[in-house]
N, C-alpha and C. Protein backbone atom coordinates (compact mmCIF):
# COMPACT_ATOMS: atom_id res chain seq x y z
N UNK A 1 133.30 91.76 99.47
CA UNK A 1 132.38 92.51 98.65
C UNK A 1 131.74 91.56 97.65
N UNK A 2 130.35 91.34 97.36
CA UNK A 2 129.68 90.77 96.77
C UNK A 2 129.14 91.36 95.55
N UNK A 3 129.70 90.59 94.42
CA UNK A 3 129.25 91.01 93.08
C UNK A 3 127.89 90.59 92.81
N UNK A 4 127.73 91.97 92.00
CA UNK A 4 126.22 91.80 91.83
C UNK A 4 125.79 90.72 90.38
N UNK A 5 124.72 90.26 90.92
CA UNK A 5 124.35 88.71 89.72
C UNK A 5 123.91 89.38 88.74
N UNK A 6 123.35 88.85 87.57
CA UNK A 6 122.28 88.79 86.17
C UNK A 6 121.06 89.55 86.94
N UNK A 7 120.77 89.34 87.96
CA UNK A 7 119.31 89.13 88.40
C UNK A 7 118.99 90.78 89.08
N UNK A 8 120.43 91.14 89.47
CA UNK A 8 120.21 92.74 89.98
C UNK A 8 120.21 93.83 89.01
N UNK A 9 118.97 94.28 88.46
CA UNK A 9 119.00 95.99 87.61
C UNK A 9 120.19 96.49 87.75
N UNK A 10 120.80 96.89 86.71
CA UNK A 10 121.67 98.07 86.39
C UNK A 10 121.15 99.01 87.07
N UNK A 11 120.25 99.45 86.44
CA UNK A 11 119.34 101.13 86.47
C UNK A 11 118.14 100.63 87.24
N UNK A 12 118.01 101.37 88.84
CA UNK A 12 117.47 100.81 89.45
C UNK A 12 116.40 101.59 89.19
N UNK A 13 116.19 102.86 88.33
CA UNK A 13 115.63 104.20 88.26
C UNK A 13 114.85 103.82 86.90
N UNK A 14 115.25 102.58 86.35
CA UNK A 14 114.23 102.61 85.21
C UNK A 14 115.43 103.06 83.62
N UNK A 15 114.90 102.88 82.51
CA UNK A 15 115.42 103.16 81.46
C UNK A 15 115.48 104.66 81.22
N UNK A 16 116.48 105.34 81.22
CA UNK A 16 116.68 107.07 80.75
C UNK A 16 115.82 107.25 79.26
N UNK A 17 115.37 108.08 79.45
CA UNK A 17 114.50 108.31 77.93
C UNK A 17 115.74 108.74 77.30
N UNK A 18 115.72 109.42 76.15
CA UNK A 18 116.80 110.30 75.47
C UNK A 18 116.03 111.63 75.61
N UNK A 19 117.13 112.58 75.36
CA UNK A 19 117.00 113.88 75.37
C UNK A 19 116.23 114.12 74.38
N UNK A 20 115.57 115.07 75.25
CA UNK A 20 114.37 115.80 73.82
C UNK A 20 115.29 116.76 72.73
N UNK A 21 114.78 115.98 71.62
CA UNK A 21 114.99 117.22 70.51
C UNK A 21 115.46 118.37 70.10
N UNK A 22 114.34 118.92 71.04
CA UNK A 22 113.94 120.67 70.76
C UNK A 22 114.04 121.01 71.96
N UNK A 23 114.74 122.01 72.57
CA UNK A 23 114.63 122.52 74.33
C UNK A 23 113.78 124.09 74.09
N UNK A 24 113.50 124.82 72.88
CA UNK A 24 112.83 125.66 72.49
C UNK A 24 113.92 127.01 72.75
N UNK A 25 114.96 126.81 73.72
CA UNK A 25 116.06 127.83 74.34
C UNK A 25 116.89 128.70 73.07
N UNK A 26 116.92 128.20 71.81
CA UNK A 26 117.47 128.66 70.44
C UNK A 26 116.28 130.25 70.37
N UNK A 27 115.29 129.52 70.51
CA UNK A 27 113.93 130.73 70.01
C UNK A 27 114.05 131.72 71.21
N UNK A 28 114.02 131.41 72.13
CA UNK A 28 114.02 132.04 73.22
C UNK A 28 114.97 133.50 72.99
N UNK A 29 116.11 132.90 72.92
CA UNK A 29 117.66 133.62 72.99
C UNK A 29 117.30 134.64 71.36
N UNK A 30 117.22 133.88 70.76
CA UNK A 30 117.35 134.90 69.59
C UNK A 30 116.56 135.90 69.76
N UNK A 31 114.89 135.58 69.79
CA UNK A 31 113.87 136.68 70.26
C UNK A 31 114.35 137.81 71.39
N UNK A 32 114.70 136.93 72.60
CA UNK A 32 115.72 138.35 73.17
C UNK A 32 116.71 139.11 72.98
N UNK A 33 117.52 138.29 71.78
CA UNK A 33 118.38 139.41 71.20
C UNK A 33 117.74 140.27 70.01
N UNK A 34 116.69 139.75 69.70
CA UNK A 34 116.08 140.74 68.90
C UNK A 34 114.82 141.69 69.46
N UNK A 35 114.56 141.52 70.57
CA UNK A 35 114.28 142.65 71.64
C UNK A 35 114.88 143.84 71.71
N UNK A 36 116.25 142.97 72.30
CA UNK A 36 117.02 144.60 72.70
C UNK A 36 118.35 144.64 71.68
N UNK A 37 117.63 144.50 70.19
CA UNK A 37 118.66 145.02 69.58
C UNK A 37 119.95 144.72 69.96
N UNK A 38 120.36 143.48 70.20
CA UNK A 38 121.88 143.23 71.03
C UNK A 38 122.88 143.07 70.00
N UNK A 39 123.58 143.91 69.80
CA UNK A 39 124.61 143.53 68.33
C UNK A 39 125.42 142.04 68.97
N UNK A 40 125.50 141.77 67.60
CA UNK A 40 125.88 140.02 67.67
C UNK A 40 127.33 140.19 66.83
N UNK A 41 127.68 138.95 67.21
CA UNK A 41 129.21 138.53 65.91
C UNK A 41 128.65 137.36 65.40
N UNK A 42 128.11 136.77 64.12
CA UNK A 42 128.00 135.51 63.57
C UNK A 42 128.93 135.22 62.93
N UNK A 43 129.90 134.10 63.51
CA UNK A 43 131.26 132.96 62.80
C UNK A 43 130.46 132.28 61.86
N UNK A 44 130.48 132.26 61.06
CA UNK A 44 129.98 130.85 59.84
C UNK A 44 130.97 129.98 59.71
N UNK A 45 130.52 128.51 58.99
CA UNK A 45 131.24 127.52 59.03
C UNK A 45 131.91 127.37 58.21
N UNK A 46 132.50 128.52 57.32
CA UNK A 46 133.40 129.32 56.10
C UNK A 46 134.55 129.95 56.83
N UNK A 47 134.37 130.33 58.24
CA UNK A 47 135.40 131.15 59.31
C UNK A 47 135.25 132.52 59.05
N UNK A 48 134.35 133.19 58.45
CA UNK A 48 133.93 134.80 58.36
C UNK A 48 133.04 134.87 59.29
N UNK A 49 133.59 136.24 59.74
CA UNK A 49 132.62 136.62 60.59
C UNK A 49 131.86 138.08 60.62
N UNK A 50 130.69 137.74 60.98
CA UNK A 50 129.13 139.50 60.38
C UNK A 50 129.07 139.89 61.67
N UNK A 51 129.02 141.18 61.88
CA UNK A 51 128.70 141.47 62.70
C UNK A 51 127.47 142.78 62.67
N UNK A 52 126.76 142.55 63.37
CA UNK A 52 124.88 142.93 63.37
C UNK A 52 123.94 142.60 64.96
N UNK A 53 122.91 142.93 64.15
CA UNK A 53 122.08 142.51 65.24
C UNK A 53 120.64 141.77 64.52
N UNK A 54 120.07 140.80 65.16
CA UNK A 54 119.03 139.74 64.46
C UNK A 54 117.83 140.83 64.68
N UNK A 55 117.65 140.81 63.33
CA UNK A 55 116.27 141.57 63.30
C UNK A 55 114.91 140.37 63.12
N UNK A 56 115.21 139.36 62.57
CA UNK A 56 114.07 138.31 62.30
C UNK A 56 114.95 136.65 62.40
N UNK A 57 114.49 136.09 62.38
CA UNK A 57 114.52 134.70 62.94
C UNK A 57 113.57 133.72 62.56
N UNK A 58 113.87 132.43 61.63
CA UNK A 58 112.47 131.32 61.88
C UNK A 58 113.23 130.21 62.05
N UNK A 59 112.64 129.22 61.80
CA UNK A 59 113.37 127.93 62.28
C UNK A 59 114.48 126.88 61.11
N UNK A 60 114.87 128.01 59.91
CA UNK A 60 115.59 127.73 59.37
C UNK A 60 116.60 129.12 58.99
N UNK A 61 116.24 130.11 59.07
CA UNK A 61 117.41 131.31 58.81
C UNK A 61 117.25 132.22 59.49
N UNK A 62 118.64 132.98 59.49
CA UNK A 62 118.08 134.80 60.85
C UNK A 62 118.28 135.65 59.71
N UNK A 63 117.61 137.02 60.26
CA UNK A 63 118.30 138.05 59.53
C UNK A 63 119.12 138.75 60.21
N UNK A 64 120.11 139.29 59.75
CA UNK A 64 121.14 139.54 60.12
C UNK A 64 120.79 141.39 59.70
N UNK A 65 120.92 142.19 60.73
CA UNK A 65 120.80 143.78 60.33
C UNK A 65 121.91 144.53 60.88
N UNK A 66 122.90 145.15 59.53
CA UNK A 66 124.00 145.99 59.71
C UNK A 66 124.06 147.07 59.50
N UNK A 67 124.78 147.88 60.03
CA UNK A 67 124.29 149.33 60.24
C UNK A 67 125.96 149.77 58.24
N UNK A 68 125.64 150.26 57.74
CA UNK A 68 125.79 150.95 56.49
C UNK A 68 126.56 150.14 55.14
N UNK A 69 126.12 148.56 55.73
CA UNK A 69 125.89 147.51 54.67
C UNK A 69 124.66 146.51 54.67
N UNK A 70 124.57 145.82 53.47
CA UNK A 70 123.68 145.60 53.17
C UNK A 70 123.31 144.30 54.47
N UNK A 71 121.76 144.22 54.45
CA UNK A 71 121.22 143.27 55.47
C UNK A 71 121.40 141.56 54.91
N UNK A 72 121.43 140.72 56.00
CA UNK A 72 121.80 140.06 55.06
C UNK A 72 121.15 138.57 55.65
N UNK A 73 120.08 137.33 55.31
CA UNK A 73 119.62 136.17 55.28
C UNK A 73 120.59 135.16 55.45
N UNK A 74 120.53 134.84 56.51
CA UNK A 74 121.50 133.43 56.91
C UNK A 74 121.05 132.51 57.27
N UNK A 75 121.45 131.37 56.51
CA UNK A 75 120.69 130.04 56.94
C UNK A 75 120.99 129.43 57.83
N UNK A 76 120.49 128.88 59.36
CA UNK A 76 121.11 128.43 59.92
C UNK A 76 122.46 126.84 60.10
N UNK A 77 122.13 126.38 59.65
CA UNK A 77 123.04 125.59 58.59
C UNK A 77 124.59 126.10 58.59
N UNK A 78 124.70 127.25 58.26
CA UNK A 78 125.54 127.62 57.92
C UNK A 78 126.38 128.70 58.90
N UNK A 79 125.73 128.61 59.81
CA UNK A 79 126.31 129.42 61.21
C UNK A 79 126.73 128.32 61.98
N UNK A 80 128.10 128.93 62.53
CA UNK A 80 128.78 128.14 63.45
C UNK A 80 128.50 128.42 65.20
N UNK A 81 128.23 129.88 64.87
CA UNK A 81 127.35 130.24 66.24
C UNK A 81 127.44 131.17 66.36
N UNK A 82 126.61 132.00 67.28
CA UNK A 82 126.38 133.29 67.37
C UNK A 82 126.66 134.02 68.57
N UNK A 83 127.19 134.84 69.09
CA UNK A 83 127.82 135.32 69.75
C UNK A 83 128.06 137.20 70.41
N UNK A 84 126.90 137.13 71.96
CA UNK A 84 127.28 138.91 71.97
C UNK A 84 128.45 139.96 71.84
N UNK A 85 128.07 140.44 71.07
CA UNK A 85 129.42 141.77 70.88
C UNK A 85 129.14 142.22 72.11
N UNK A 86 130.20 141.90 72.64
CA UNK A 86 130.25 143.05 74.14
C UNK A 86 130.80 144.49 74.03
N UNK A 87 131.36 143.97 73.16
CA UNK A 87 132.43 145.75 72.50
C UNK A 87 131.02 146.62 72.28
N UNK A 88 130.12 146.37 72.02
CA UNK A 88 128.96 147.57 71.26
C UNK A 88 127.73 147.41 72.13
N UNK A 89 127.44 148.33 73.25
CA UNK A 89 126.35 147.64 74.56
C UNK A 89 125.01 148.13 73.18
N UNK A 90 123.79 147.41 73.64
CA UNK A 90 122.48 147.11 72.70
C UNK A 90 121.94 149.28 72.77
N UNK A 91 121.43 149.48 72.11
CA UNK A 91 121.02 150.66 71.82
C UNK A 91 119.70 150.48 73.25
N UNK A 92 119.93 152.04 73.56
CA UNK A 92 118.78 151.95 74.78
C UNK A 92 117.24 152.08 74.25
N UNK A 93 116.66 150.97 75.17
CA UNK A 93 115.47 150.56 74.70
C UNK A 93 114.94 149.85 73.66
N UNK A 94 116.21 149.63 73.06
CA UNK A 94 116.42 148.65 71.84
C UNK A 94 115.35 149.37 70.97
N UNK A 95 115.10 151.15 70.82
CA UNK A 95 115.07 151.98 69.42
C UNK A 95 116.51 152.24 68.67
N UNK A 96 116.21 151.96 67.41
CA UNK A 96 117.44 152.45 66.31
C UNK A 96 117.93 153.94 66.54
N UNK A 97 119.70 154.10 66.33
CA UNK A 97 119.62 155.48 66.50
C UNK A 97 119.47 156.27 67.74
N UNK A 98 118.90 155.27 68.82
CA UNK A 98 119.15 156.11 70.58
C UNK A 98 119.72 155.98 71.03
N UNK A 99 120.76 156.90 71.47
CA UNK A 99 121.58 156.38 72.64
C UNK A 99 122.21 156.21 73.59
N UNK A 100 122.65 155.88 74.40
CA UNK A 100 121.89 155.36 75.78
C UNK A 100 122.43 156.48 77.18
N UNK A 101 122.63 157.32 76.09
CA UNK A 101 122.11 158.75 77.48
C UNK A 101 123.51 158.90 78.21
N UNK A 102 124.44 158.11 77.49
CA UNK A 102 126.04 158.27 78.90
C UNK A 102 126.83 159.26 77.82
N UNK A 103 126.37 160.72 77.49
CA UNK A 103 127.25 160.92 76.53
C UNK A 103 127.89 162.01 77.80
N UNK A 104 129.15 162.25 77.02
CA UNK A 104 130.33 162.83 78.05
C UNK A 104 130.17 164.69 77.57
N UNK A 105 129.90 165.24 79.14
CA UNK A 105 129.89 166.74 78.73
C UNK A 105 131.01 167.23 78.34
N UNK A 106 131.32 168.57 78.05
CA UNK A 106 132.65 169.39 77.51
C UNK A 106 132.77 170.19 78.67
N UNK A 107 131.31 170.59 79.63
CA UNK A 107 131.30 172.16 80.09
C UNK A 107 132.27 171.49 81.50
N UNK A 108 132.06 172.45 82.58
CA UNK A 108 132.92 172.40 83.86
C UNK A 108 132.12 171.31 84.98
């Protein structure tokens, strides 16, 4: 087996750029959880955790919207990550207050 010299490329494919930045997939995800109203769990980097659903979003804080406490501005910074409540499926049609039609009869 013949070792390869000085003279043979490593990377025969050329130099790898680096990864972009921004993949835009943060905006994406949040906007669809704030579509369909998807209740969330946010861990902060304090170890508490909110649980809500993102009513607004920019590229430095979310809002955080809880149903019979107060709403509440989080910087992203300060979230460790965000995470679907599966325990609580998203309100149907993602209107406040609807819901989602599986309620259980009493009659026969």
């Amino acid at each position: 087996m013949a070792f390869r010299g000085s003279n043979h490329p490593s990377n025969v494919h050329g130099p790898k750029a680096a990864p972009a930045e921004e993949t835009h997939q943060e905006a994406a995800y949040l906007k669809m959880l704030g579509e369909r109203q998807q209740p969330v769990r946010v861990k902060l980097m304090d170890g508490s955790v909110l649980s809500g659903w993102i009513e607004y979003y920019d590229r430095r804080m979310v809002r955080l919207t809880r149903e019979g406490e107060p709403n509440l501005f989080i910087f992203k910074h300060e979230i460790a990550y965000i995470a679907e409540d599966a325990a609580h499926p998203p309100n149907a049609a993602g209107l406040p207050g609807v819901r989602n039609g599986n309620s259980k009869s009493t009659g026969p």
